[in-house]
PDB file of N, CA and C in Angstrom:
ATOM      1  N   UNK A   1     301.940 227.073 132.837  1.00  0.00           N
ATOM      2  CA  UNK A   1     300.529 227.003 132.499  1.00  0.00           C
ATOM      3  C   UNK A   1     299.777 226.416 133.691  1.00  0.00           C
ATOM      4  N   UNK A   2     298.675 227.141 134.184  1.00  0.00           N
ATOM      5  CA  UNK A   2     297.904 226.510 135.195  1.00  0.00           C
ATOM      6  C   UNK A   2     296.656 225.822 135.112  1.00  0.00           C
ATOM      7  N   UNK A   3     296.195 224.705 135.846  1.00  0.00           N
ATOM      8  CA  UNK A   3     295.457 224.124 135.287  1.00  0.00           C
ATOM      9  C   UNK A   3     293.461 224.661 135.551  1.00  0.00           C
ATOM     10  N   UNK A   4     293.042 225.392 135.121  1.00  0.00           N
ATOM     11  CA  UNK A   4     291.615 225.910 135.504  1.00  0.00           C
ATOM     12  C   UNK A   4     290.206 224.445 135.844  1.00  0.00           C
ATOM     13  N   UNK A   5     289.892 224.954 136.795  1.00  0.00           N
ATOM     14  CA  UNK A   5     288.670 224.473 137.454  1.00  0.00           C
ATOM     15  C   UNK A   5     287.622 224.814 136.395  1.00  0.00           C
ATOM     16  N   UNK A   6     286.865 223.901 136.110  1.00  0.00           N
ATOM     17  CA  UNK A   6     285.212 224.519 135.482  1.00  0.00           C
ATOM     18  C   UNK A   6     284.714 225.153 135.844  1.00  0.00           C
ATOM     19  N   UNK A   7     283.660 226.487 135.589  1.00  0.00           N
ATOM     20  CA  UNK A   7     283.205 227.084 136.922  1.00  0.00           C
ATOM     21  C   UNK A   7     281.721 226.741 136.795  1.00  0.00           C
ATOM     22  N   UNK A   8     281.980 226.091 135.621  1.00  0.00           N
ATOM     23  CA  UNK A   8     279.475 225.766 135.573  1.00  0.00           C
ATOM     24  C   UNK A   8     279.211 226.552 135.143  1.00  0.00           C
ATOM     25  N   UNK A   9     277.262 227.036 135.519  1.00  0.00           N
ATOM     26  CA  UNK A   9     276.927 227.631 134.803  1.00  0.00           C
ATOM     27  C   UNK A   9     276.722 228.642 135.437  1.00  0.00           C
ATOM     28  N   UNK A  10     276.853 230.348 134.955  1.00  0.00           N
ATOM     29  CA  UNK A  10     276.730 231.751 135.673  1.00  0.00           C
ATOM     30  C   UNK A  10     275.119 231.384 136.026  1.00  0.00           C
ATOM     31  N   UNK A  11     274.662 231.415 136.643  1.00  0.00           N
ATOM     32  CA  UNK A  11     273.423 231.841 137.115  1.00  0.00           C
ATOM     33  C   UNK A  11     272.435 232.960 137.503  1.00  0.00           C
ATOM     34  N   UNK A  12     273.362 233.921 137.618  1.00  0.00           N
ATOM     35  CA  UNK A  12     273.079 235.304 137.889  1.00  0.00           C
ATOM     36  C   UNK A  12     272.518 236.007 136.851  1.00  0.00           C
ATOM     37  N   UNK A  13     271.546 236.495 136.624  1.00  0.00           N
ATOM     38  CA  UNK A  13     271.149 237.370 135.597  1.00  0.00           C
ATOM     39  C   UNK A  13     271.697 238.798 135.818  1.00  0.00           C
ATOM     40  N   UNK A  14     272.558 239.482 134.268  1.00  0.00           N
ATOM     41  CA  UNK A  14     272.560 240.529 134.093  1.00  0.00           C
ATOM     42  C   UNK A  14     272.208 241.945 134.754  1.00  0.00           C
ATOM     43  N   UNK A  15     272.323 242.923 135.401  1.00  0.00           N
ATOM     44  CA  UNK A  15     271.670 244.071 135.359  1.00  0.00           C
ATOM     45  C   UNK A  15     270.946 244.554 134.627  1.00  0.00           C
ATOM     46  N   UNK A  16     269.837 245.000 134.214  1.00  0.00           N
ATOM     47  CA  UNK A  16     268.893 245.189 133.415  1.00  0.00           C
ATOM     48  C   UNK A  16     269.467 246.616 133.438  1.00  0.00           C
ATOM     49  N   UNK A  17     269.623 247.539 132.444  1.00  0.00           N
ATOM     50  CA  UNK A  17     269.587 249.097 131.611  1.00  0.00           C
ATOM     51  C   UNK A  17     267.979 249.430 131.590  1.00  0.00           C
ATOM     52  N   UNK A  18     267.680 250.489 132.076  1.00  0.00           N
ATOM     53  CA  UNK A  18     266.374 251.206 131.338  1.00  0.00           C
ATOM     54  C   UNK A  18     266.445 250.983 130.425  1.00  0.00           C
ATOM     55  N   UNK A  19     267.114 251.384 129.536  1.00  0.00           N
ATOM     56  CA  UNK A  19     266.925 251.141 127.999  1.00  0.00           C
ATOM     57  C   UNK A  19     266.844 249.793 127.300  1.00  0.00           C
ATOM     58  N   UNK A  20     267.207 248.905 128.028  1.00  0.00           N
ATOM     59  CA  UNK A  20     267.086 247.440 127.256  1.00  0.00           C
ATOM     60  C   UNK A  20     265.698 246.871 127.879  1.00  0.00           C
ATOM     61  N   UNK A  21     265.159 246.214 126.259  1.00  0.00           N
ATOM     62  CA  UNK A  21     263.895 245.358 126.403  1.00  0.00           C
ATOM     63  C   UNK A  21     264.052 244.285 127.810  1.00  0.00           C
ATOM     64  N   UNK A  22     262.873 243.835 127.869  1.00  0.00           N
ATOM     65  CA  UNK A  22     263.168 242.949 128.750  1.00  0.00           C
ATOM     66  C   UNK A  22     262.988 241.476 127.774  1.00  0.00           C
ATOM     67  N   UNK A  23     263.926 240.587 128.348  1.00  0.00           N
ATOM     68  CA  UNK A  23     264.303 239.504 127.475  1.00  0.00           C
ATOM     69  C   UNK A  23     262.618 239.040 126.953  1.00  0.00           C
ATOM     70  N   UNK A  24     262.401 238.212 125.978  1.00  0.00           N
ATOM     71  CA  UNK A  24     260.922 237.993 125.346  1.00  0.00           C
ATOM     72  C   UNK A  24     260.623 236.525 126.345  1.00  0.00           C
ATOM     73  N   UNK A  25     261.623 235.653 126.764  1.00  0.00           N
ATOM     74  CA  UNK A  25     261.281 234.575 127.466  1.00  0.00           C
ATOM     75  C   UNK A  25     260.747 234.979 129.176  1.00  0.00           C
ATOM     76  N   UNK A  26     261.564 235.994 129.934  1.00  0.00           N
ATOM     77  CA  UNK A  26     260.900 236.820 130.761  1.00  0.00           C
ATOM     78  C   UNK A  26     259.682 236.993 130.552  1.00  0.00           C
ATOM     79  N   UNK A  27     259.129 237.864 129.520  1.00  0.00           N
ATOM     80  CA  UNK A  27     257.873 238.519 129.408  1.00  0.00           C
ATOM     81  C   UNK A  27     257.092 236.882 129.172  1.00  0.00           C
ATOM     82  N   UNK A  28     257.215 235.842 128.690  1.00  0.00           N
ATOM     83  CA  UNK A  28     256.658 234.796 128.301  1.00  0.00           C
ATOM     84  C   UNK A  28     256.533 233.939 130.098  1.00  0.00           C
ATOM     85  N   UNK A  29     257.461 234.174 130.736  1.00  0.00           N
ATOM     86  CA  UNK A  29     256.945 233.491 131.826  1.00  0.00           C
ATOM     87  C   UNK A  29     256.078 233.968 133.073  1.00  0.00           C
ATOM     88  N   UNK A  30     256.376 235.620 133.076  1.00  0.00           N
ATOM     89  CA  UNK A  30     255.635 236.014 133.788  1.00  0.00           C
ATOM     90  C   UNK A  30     254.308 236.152 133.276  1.00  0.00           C
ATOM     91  N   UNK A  31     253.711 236.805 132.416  1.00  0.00           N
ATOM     92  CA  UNK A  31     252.150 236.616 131.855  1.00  0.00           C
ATOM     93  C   UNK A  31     251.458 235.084 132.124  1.00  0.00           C
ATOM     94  N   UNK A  32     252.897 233.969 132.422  1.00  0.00           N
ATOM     95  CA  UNK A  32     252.411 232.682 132.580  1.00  0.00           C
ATOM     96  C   UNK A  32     251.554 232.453 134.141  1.00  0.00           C
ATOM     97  N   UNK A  33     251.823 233.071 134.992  1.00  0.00           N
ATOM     98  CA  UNK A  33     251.752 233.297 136.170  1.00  0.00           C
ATOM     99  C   UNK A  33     252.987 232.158 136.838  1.00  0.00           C
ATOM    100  N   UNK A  34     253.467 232.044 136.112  1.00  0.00           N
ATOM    101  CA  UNK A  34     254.311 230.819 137.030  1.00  0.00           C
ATOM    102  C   UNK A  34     255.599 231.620 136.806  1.00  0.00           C
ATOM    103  N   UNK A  35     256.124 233.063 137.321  1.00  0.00           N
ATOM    104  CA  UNK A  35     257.605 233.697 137.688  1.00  0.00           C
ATOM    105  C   UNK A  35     258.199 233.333 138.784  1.00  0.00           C
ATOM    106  N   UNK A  36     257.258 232.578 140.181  1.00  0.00           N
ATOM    107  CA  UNK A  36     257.627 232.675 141.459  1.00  0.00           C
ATOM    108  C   UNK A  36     258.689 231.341 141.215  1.00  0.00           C
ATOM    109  N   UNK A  37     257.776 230.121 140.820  1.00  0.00           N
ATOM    110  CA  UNK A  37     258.381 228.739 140.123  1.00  0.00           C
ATOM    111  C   UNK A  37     259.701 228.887 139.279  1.00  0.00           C
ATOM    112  N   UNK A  38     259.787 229.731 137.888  1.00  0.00           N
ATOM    113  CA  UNK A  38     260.788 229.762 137.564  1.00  0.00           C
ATOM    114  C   UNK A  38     262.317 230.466 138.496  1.00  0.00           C
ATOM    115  N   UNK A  39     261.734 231.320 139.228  1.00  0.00           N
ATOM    116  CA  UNK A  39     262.587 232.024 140.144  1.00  0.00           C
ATOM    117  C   UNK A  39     263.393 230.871 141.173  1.00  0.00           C
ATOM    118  N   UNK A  40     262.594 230.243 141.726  1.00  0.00           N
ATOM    119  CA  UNK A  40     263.239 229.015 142.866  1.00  0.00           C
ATOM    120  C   UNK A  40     263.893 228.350 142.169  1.00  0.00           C
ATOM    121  N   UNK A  41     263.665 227.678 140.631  1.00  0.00           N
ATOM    122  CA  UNK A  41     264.303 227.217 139.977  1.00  0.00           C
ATOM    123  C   UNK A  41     266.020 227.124 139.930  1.00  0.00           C
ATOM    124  N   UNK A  42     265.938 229.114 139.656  1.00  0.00           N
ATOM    125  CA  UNK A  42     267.380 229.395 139.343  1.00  0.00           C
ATOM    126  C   UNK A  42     267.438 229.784 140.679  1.00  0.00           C
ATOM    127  N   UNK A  43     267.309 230.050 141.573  1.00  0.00           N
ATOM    128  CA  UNK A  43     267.697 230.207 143.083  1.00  0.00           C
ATOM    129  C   UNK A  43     268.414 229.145 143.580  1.00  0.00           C
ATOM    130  N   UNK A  44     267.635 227.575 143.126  1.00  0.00           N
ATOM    131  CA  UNK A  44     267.989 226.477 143.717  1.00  0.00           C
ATOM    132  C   UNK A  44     269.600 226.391 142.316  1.00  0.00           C
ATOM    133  N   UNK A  45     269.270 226.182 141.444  1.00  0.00           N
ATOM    134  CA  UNK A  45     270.681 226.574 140.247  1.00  0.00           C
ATOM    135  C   UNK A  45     271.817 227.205 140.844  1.00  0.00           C
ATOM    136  N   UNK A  46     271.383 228.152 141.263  1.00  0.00           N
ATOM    137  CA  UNK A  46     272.873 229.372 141.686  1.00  0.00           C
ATOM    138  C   UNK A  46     273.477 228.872 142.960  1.00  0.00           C
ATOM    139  N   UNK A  47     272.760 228.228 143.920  1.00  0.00           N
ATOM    140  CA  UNK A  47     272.923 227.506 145.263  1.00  0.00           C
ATOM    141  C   UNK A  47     273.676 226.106 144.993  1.00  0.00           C
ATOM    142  N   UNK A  48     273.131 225.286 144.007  1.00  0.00           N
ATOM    143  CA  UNK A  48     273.368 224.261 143.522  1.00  0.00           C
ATOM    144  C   UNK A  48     274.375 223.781 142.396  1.00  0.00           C
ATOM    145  N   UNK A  49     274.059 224.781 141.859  1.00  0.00           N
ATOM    146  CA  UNK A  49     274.947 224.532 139.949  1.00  0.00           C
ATOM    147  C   UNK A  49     274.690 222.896 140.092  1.00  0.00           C
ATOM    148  N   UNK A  50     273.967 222.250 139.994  1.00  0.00           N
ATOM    149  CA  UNK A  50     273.638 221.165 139.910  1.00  0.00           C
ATOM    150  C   UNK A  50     271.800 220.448 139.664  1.00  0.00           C
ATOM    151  N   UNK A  51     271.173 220.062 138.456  1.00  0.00           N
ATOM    152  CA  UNK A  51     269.931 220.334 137.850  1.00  0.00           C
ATOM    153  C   UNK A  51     269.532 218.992 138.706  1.00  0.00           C
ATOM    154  N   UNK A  52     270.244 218.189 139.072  1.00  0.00           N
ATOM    155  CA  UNK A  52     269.803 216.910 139.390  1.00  0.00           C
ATOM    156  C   UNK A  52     269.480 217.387 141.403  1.00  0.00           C
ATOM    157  N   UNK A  53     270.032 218.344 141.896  1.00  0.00           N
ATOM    158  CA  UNK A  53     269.700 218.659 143.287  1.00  0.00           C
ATOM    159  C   UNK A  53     268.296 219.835 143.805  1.00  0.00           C
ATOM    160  N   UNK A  54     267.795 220.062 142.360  1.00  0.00           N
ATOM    161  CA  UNK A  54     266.974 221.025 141.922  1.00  0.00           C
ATOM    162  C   UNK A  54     265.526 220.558 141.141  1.00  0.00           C
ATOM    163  N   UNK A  55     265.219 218.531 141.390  1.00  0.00           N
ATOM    164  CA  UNK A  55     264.301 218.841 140.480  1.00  0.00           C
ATOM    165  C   UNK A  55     262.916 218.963 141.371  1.00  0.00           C
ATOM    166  N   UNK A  56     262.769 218.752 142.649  1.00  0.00           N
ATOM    167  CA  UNK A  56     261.526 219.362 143.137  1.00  0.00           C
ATOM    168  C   UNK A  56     261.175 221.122 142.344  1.00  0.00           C
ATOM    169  N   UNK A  57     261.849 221.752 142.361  1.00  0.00           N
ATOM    170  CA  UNK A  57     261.656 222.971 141.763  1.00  0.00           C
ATOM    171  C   UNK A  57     261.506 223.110 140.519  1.00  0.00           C
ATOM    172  N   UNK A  58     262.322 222.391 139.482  1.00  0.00           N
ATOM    173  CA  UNK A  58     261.800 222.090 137.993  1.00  0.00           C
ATOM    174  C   UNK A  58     260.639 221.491 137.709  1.00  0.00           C
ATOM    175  N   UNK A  59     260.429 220.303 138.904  1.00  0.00           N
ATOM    176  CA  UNK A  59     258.948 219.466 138.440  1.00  0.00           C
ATOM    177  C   UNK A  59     257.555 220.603 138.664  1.00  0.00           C
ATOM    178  N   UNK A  60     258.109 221.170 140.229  1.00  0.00           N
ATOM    179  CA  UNK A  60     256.947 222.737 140.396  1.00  0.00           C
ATOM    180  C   UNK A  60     256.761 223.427 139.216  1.00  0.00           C
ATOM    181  N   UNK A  61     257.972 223.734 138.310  1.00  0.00           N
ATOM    182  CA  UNK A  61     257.760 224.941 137.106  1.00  0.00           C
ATOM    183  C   UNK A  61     256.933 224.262 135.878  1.00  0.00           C
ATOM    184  N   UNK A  62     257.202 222.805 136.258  1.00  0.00           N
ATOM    185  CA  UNK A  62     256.783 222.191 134.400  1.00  0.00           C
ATOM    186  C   UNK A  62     255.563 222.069 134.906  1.00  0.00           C
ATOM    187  N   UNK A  63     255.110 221.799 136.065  1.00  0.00           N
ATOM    188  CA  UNK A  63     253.497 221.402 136.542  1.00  0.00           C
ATOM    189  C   UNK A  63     252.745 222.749 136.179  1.00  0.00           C
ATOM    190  N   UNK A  64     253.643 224.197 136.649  1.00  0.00           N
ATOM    191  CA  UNK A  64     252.484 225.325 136.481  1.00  0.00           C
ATOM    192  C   UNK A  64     252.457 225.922 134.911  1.00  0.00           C
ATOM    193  N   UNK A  65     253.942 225.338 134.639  1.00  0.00           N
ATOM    194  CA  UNK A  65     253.866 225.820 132.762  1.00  0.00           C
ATOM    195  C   UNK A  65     252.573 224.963 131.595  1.00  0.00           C
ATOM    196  N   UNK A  66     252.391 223.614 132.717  1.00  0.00           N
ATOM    197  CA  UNK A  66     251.822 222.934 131.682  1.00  0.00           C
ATOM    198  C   UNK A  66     250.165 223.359 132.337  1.00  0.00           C
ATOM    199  N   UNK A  67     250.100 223.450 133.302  1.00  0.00           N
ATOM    200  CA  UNK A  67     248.456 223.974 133.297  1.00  0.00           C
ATOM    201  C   UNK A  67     248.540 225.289 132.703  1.00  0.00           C
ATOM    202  N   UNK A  68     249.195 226.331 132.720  1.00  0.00           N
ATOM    203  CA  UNK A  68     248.854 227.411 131.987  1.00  0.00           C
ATOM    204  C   UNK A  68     249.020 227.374 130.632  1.00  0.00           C
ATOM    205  N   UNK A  69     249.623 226.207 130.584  1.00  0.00           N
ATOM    206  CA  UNK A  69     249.756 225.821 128.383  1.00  0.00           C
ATOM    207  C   UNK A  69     247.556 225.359 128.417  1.00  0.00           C
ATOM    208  N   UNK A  70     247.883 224.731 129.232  1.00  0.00           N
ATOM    209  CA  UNK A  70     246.522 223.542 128.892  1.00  0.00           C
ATOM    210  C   UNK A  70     245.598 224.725 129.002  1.00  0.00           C
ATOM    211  N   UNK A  71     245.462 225.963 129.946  1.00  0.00           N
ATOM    212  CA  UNK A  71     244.177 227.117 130.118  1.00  0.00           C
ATOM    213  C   UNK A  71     244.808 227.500 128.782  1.00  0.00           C
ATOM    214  N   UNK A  72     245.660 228.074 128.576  1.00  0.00           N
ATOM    215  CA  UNK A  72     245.419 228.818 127.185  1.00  0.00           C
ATOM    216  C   UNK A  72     245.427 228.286 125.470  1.00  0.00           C
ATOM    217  N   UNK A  73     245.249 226.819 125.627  1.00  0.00           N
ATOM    218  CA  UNK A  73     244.335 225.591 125.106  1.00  0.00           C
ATOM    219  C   UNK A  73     243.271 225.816 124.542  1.00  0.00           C
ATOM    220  N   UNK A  74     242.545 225.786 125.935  1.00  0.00           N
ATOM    221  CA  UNK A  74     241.063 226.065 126.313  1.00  0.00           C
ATOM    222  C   UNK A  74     240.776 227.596 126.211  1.00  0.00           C
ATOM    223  N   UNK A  75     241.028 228.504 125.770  1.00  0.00           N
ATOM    224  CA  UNK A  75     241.502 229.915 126.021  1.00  0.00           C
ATOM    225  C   UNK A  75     240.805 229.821 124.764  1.00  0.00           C
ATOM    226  N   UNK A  76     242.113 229.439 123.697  1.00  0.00           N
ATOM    227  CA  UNK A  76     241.970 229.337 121.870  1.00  0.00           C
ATOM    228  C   UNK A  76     241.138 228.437 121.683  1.00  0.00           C
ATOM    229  N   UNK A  77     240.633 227.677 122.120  1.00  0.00           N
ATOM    230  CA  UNK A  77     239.760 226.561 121.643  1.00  0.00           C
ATOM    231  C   UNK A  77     237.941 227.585 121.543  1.00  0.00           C
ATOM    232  N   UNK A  78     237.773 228.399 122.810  1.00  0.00           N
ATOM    233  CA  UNK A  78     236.661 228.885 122.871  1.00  0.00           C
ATOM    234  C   UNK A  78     236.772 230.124 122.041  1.00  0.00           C
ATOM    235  N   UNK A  79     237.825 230.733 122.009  1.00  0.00           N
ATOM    236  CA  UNK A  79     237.700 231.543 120.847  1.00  0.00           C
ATOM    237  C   UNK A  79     237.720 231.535 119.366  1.00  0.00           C
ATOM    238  N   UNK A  80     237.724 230.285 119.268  1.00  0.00           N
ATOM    239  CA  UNK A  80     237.676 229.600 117.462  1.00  0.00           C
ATOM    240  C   UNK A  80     236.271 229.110 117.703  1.00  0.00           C
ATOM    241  N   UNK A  81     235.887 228.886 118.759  1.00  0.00           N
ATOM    242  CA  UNK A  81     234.312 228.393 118.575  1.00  0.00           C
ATOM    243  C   UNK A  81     233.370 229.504 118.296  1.00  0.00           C
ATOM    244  N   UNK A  82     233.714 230.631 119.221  1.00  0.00           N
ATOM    245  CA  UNK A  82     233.103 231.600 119.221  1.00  0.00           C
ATOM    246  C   UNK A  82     232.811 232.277 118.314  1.00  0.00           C
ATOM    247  N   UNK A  83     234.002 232.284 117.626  1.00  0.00           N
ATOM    248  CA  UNK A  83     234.296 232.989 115.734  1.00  0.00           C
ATOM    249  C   UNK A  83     233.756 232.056 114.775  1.00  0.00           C
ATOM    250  N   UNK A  84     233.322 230.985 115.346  1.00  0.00           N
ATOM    251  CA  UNK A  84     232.731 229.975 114.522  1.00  0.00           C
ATOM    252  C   UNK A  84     231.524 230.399 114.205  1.00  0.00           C
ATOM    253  N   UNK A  85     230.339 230.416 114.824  1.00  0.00           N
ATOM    254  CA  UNK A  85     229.230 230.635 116.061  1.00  0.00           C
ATOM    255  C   UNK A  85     228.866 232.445 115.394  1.00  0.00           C
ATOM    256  N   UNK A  86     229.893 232.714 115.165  1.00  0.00           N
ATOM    257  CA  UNK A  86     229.125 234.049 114.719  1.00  0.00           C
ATOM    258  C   UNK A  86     228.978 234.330 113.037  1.00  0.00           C
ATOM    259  N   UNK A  87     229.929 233.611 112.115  1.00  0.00           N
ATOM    260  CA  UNK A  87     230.465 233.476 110.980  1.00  0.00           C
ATOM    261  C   UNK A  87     229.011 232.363 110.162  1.00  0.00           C
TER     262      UNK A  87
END
């Protein structure tokens, strides 16, 4: 019996099929505008397999996830006013 090494985590994404959707968290980050951020992320991941040598690039992704949470906030906030306002 031999003894196996861990290998971490695959990092590599799949080949995508024409025929298969594209994953729903994909479609959720790019509409975010922040794909370039999540991308370095797992770039620095696959280079690294290590989250703690990678967090300049995680702190980049949570900074652009959380302003595009906070615009589309403000997004729904003016459109409940708006529907207010006409009602």
């Amino acid at each position: 019996m031999s003894t196996s090494v861990p290998q971490g985590h695959n990092w590599t994404r799949p080949v995508k099929k024409d025929d298969d959707e594209e994953d729903p968290l994909d479609q959720l980050i790019t509409r975010s505008g922040c794909a370039a951020s999540h991308f370095a992320v797992q770039e620095c991941m696959a280079q690294y397999q290590d989250w703690r040598q990678c967090q300049p690039q995680v702190q980049a992704f949570r900074d652009c996830m959380s302003a595009q949470q906070a615009r589309r906030r403000e997004e729904l906030q003016r459109r409940k006013e708006q529907t207010s306002a006409q009602h």
